[in-house]
Protein backbone atom coordinates (compact mmCIF):
# COMPACT_ATOMS: atom_id res chain seq x y z
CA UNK A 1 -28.49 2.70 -7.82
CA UNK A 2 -28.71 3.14 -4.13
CA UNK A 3 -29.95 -0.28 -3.65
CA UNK A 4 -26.63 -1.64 -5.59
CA UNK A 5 -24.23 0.96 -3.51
CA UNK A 6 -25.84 -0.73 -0.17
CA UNK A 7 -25.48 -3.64 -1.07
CA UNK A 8 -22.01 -3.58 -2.45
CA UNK A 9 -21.41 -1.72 0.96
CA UNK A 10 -22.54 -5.14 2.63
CA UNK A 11 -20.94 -7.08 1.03
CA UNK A 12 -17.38 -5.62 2.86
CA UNK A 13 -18.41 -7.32 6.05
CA UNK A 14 -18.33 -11.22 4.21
CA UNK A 15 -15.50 -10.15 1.95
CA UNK A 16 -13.41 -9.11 5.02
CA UNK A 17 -14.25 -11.57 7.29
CA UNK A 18 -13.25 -14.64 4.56
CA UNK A 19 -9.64 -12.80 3.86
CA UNK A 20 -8.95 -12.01 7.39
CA UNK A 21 -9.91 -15.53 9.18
CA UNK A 22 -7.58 -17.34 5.67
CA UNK A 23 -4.35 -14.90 6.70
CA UNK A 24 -5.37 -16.02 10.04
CA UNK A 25 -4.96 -19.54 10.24
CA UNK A 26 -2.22 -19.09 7.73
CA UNK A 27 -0.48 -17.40 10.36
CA UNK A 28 -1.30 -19.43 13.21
CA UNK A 29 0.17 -22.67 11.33
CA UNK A 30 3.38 -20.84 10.43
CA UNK A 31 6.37 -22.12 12.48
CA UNK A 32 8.16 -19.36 14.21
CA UNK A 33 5.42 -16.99 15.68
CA UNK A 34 5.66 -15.07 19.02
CA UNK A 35 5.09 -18.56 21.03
CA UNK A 36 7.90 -20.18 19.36
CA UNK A 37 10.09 -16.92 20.15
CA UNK A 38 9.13 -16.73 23.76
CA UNK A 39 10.12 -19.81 24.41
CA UNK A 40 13.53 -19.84 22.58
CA UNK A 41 14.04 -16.48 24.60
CA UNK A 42 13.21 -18.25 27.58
CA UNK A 43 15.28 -21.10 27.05
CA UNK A 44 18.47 -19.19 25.82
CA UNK A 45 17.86 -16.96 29.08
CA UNK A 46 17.82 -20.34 31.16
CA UNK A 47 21.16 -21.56 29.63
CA UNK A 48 22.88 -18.19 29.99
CA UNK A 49 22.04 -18.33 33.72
CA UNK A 50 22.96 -21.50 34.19
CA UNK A 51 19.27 -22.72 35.37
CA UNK A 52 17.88 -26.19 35.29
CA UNK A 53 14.45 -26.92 34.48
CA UNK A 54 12.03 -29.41 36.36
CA UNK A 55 14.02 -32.20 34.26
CA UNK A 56 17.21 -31.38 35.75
CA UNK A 57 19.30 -30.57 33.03
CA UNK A 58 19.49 -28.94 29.23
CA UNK A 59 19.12 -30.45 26.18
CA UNK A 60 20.76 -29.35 23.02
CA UNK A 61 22.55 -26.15 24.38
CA UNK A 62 19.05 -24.84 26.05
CA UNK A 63 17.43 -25.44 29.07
CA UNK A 64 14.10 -27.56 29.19
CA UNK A 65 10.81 -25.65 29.81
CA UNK A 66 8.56 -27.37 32.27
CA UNK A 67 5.42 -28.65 30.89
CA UNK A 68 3.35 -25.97 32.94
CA UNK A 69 5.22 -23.68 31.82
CA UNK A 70 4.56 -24.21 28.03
CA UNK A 71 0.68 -24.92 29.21
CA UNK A 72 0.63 -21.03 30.72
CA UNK A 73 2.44 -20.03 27.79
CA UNK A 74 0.17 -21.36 25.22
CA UNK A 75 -2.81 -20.39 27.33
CA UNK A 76 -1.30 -16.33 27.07
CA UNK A 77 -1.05 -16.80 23.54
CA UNK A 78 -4.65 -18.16 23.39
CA UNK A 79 -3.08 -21.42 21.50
CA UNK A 80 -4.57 -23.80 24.15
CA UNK A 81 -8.38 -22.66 22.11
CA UNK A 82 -9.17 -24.06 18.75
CA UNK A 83 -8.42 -21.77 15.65
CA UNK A 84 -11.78 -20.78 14.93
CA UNK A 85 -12.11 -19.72 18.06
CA UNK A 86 -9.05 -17.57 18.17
CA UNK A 87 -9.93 -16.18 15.35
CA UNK A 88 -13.66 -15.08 17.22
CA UNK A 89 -11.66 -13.52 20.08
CA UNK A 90 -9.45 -11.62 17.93
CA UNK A 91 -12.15 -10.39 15.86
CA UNK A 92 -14.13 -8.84 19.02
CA UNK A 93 -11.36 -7.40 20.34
CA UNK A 94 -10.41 -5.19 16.74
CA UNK A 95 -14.33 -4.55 16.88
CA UNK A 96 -13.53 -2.84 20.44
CA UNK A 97 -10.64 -1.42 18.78
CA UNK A 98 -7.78 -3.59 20.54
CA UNK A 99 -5.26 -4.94 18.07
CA UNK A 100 -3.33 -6.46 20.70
CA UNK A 101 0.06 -5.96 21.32
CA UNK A 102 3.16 -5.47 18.96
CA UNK A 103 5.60 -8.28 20.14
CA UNK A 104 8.48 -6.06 17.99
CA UNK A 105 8.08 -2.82 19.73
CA UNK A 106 5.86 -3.55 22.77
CA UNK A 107 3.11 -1.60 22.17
CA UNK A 108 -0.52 -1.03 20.93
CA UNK A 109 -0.92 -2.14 17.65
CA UNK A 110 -3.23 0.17 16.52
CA UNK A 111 -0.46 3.26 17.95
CA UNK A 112 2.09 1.71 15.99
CA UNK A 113 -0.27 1.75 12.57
CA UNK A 114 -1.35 5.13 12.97
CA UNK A 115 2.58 6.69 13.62
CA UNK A 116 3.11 5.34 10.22
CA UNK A 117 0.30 6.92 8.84
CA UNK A 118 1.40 10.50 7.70
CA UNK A 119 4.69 9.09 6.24
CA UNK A 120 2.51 6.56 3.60
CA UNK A 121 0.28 9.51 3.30
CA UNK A 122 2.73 11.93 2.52
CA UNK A 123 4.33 9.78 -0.72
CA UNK A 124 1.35 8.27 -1.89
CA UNK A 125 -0.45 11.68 -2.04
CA UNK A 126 2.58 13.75 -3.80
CA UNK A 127 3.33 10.67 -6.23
CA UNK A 128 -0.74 10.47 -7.34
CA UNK A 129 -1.28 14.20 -7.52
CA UNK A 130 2.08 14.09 -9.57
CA UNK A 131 0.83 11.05 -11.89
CA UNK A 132 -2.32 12.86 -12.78
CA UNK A 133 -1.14 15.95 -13.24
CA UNK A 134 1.92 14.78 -15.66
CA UNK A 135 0.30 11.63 -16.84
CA UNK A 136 -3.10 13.02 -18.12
CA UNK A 137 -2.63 15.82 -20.22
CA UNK A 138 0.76 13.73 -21.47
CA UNK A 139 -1.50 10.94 -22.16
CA UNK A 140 -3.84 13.77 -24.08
CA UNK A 141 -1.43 15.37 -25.88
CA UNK A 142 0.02 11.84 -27.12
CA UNK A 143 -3.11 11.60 -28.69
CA UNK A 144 -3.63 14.01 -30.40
CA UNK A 145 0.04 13.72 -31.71
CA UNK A 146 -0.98 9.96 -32.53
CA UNK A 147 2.17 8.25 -34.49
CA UNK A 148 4.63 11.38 -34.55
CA UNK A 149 8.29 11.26 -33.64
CA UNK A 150 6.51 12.78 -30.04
CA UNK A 151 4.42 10.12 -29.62
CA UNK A 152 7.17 7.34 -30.44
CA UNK A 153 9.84 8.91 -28.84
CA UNK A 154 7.46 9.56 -25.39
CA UNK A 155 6.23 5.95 -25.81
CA UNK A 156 9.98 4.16 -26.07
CA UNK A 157 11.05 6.18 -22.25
CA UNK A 158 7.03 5.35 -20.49
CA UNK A 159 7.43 1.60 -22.10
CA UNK A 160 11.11 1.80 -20.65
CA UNK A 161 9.82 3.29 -17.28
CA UNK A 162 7.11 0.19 -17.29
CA UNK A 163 9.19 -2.30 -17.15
CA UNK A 164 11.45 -1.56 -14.19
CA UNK A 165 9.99 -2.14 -10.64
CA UNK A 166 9.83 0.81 -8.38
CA UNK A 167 12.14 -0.75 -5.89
CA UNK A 168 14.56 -1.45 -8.50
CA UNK A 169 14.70 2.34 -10.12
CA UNK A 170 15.32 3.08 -6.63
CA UNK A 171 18.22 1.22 -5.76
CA UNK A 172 19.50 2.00 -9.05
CA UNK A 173 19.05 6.33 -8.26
CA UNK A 174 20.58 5.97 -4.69
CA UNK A 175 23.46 3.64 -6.42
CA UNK A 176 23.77 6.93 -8.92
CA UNK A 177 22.61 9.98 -6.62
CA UNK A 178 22.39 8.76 -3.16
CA UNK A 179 24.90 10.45 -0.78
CA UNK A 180 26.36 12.67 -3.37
CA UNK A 181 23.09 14.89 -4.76
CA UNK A 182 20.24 12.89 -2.57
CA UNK A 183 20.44 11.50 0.73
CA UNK A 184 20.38 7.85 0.98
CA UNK A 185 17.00 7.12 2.27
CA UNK A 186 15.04 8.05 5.31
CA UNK A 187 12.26 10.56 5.63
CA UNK A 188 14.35 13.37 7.49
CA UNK A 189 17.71 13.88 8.35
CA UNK A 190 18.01 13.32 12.11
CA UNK A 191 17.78 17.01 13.76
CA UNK A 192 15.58 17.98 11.02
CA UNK A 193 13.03 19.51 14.38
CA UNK A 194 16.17 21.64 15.00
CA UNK A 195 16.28 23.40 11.53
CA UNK A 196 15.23 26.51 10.82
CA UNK A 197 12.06 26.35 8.74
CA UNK A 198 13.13 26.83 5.01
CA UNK A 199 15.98 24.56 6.04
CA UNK A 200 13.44 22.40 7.01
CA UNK A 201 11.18 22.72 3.51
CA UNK A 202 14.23 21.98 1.61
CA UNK A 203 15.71 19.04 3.28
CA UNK A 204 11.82 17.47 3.40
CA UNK A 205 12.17 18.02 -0.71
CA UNK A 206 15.57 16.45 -0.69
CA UNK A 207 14.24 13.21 0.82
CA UNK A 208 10.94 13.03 -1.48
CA UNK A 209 12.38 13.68 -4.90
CA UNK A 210 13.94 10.05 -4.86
CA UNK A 211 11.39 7.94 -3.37
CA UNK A 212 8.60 9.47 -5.30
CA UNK A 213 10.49 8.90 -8.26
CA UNK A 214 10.46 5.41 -7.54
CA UNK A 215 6.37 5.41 -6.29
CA UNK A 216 5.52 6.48 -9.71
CA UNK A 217 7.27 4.53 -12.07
CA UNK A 218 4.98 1.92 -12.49
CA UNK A 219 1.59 3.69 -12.48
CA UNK A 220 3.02 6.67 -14.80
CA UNK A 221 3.24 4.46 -17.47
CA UNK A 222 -0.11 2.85 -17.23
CA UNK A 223 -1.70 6.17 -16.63
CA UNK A 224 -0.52 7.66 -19.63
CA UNK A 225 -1.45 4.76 -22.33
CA UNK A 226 -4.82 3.90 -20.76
CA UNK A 227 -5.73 7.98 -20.74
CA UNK A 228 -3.89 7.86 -24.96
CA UNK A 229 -6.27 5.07 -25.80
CA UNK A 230 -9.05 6.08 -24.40
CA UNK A 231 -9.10 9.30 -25.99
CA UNK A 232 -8.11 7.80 -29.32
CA UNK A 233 -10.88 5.51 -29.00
CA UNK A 234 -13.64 8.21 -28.37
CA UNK A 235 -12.23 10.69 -31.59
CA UNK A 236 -13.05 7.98 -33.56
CA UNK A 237 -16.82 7.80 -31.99
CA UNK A 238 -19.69 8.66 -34.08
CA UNK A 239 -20.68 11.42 -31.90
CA UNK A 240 -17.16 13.26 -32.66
CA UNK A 241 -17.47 13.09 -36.10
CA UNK A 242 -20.67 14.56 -36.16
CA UNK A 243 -19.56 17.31 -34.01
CA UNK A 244 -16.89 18.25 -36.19
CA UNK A 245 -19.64 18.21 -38.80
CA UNK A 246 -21.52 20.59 -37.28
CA UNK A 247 -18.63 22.98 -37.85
CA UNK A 248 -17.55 22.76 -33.63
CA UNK A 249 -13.52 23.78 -33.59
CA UNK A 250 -11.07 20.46 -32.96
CA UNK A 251 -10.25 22.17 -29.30
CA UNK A 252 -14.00 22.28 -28.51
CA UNK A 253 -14.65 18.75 -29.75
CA UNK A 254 -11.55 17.20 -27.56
CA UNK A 255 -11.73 18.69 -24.83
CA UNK A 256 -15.22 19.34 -24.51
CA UNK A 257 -16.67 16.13 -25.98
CA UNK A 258 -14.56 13.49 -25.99
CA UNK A 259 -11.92 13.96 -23.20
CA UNK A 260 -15.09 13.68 -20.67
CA UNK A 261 -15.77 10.34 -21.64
CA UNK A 262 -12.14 9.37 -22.20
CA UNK A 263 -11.89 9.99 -18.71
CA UNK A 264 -14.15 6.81 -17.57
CA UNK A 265 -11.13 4.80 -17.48
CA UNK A 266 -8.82 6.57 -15.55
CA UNK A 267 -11.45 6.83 -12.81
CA UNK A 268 -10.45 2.95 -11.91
CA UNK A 269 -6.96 4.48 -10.67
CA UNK A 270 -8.95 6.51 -8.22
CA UNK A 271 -10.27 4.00 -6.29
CA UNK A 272 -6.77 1.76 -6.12
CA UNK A 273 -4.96 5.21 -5.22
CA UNK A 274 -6.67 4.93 -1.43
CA UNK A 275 -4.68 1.84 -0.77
CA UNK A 276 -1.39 3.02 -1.99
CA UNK A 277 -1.98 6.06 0.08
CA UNK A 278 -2.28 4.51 3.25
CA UNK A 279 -0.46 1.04 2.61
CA UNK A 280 2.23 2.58 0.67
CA UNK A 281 4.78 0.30 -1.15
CA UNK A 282 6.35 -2.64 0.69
CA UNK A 283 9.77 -2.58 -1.49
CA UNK A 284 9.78 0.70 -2.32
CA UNK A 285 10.08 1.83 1.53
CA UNK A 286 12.14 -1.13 2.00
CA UNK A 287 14.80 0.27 -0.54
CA UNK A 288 14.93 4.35 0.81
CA UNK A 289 14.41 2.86 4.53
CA UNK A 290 11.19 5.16 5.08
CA UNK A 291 9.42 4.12 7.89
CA UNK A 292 6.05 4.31 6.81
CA UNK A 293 2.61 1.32 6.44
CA UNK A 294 5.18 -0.74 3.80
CA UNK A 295 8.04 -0.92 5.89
CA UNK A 296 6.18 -2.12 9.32
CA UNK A 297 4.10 -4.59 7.27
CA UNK A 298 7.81 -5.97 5.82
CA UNK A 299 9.46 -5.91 9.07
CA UNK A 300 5.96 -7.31 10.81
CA UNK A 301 6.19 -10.64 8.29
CA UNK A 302 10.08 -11.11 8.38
CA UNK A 303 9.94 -10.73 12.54
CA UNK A 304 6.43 -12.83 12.81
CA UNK A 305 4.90 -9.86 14.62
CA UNK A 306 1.53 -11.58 13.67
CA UNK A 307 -0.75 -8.83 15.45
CA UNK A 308 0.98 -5.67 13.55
CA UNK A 309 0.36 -7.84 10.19
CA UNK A 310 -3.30 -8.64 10.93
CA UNK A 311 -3.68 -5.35 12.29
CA UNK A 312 -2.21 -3.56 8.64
CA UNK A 313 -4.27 -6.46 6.61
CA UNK A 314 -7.62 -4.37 8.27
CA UNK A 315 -6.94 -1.36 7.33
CA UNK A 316 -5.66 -2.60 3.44
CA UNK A 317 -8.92 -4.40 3.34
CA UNK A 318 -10.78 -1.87 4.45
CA UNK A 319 -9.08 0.83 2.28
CA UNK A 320 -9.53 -1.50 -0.85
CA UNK A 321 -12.96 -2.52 -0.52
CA UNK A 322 -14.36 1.33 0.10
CA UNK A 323 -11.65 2.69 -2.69
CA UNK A 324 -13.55 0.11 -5.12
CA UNK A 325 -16.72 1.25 -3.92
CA UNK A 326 -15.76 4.75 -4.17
CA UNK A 327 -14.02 4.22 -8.07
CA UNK A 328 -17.68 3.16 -8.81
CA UNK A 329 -19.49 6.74 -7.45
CA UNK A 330 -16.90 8.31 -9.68
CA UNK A 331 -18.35 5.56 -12.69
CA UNK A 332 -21.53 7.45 -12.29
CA UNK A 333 -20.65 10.69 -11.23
CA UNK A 334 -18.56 11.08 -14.65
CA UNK A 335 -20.96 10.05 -17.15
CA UNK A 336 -24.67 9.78 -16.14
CA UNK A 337 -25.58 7.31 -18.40
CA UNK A 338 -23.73 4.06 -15.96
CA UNK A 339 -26.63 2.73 -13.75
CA UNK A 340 -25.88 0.03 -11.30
CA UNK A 341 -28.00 -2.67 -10.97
């Protein structure tokens, strides 16, 4: 099993390399990027000032760039090297830990990423806690109350709750309770430092209960019918109905026996948890205006701040690949009997 964990640990450097160097060119090819924006600001600049470039006049509203100009330009921007080899350059730099620059805010990448880090953190944690602690003993209970008006009734609102996205739900609560019970998005209220510290506590809750609402949505649902079938599947094992026939109480055969295997399943959420965590939810951030990992990878793509996306694609790669890894120790850690090969 070692030999299989190493090499599936090995395998992260080719699988990362591939996805980043695709997004890569991808992004080089796509009209618009920083180059493109440096020299419309340059050329709006020129025309505002009234300058002339080395042809002597504008054309179409904005002045002309010299040639050398554009040379030095693409030569900052590394666009005067091949692709391949841009890619090389930008992959020994994030080696060394440079990310480059954010042309948005004008900073280190990698300080811009790790800002947003306790604010993905924070809602991914609270929303999976809250998803296994409702979702699993809802999904056992369900169960074990197999086809009652319980089970029906709890299956028509999850089924419901599946089919809405999470940034829909949470337009639709800040249309219903946003301004009047909630506040309409944002992590804190601005002078939330100044507060005292229970005032602080409760206007932290205030701005969660919405947005984590809306982060578990989706995943509640899922969690609760995969944990439901899997323990209906194992009760009707051969190994539970012998236990029962060795006289072992129903409590002692559920929830010693079969709920331990049931649990196999659910492990796969484990290892997909790690990205929400620290990517959080694109939309979902979007719609509550939380400034976390989603919302700088949004405002990264729409404002072609290529180095802040490549910079957020490493650490979702990275995050994915070892959560997958990890959802696999958890394979084997839960039930012995899994050997990878």
């Amino acid at each position: 099993m070692f030999n299989y964990f190493l090499r599936r640990f090995l395998l992260i450097i080719p699988t990362f390399v591939i996805t980043t160097f695709v997004v890569f060119v991808i992004l080089q090819e796509t009209p618009g990027g920083p180059f493109e924006q440096e020299m419309l600001k340059i050329q709006m600049k020129g025309a505002a000032g009234g300058d002339v470039g080395a042809g002597g006049g504008s054309k179409g509203g904005g002045v002309e760039i010299p040639e050398q100009a554009k040379q030095e330009l693409m030569k900052y921007f590394d666009l005067d090297k091949p692709v391949p080899v841009r890619y090389i350059l930008w992959l020994g730099k994030m080696a060394r830990g440079d990310f480059g620059q954010s042309y948005t805010y004008s900073e280190p990448v990698l300080g811009v990423i790790i800002s947003r880090f306790p604010v993905s953190i924070y809602f991914g944690l609270i929303g999976f806690l809250l998803s296994y602690i409702i979702c699993v003993p809802l999904g056992i209970y369900k169960a074990i109350k197999h086809n009652s008006a319980f089970d029906l009734v709890s299956s028509t609102i999850v089924f419901i709750g599946y089919s809405i996205p999470g940034w829909a739900l949470g337009a639709v609560l800040l249309v219903l309770f946003g301004g009047k019970y909630f506040p309409l998005g944002e992590f804190r209220s601005a002078g939330w430092e100044d507060l005292p510290f229970w005032d602080q506590v409760w206007d932290q809750i205030h701005h969660t209960i919405l947005p984590v609402i809306a982060y578990m949505v989706g995943g509640f649902a899922t969690l609760t019918v995969l944990m439901k079938n899997s323990l209906l599947e194992n009760l009707g094992q051969d190994y539970v109905r012998t236990a029962f026939a060795k006289g072992l109480t129903e409590r002692r055969v559920i929830f010693v026996h079969a709920l331990r295997n049931s649990l196999i399943p659910i492990a796969t959420g484990l290892g997909g948890f790690l990205g929400l965590i620290f990517a959080g939810s694109f939309l979902v951030e979007k719609t509550f205006n939380i400034d976390g990992l989603g919302l700088l990878g949004y405002r990264s793509i729409i404002n072609r701040d290529y180095t802040v996306v490549m910079g957020t694609l490493v650490f979702g790669i990275l995050v994915q690949l070892t959560g997958n890894i990890f959802r696999d120790i958890l394979y084997a850690a839960i039930d012995p009997r899994i050997q990878f090969k």
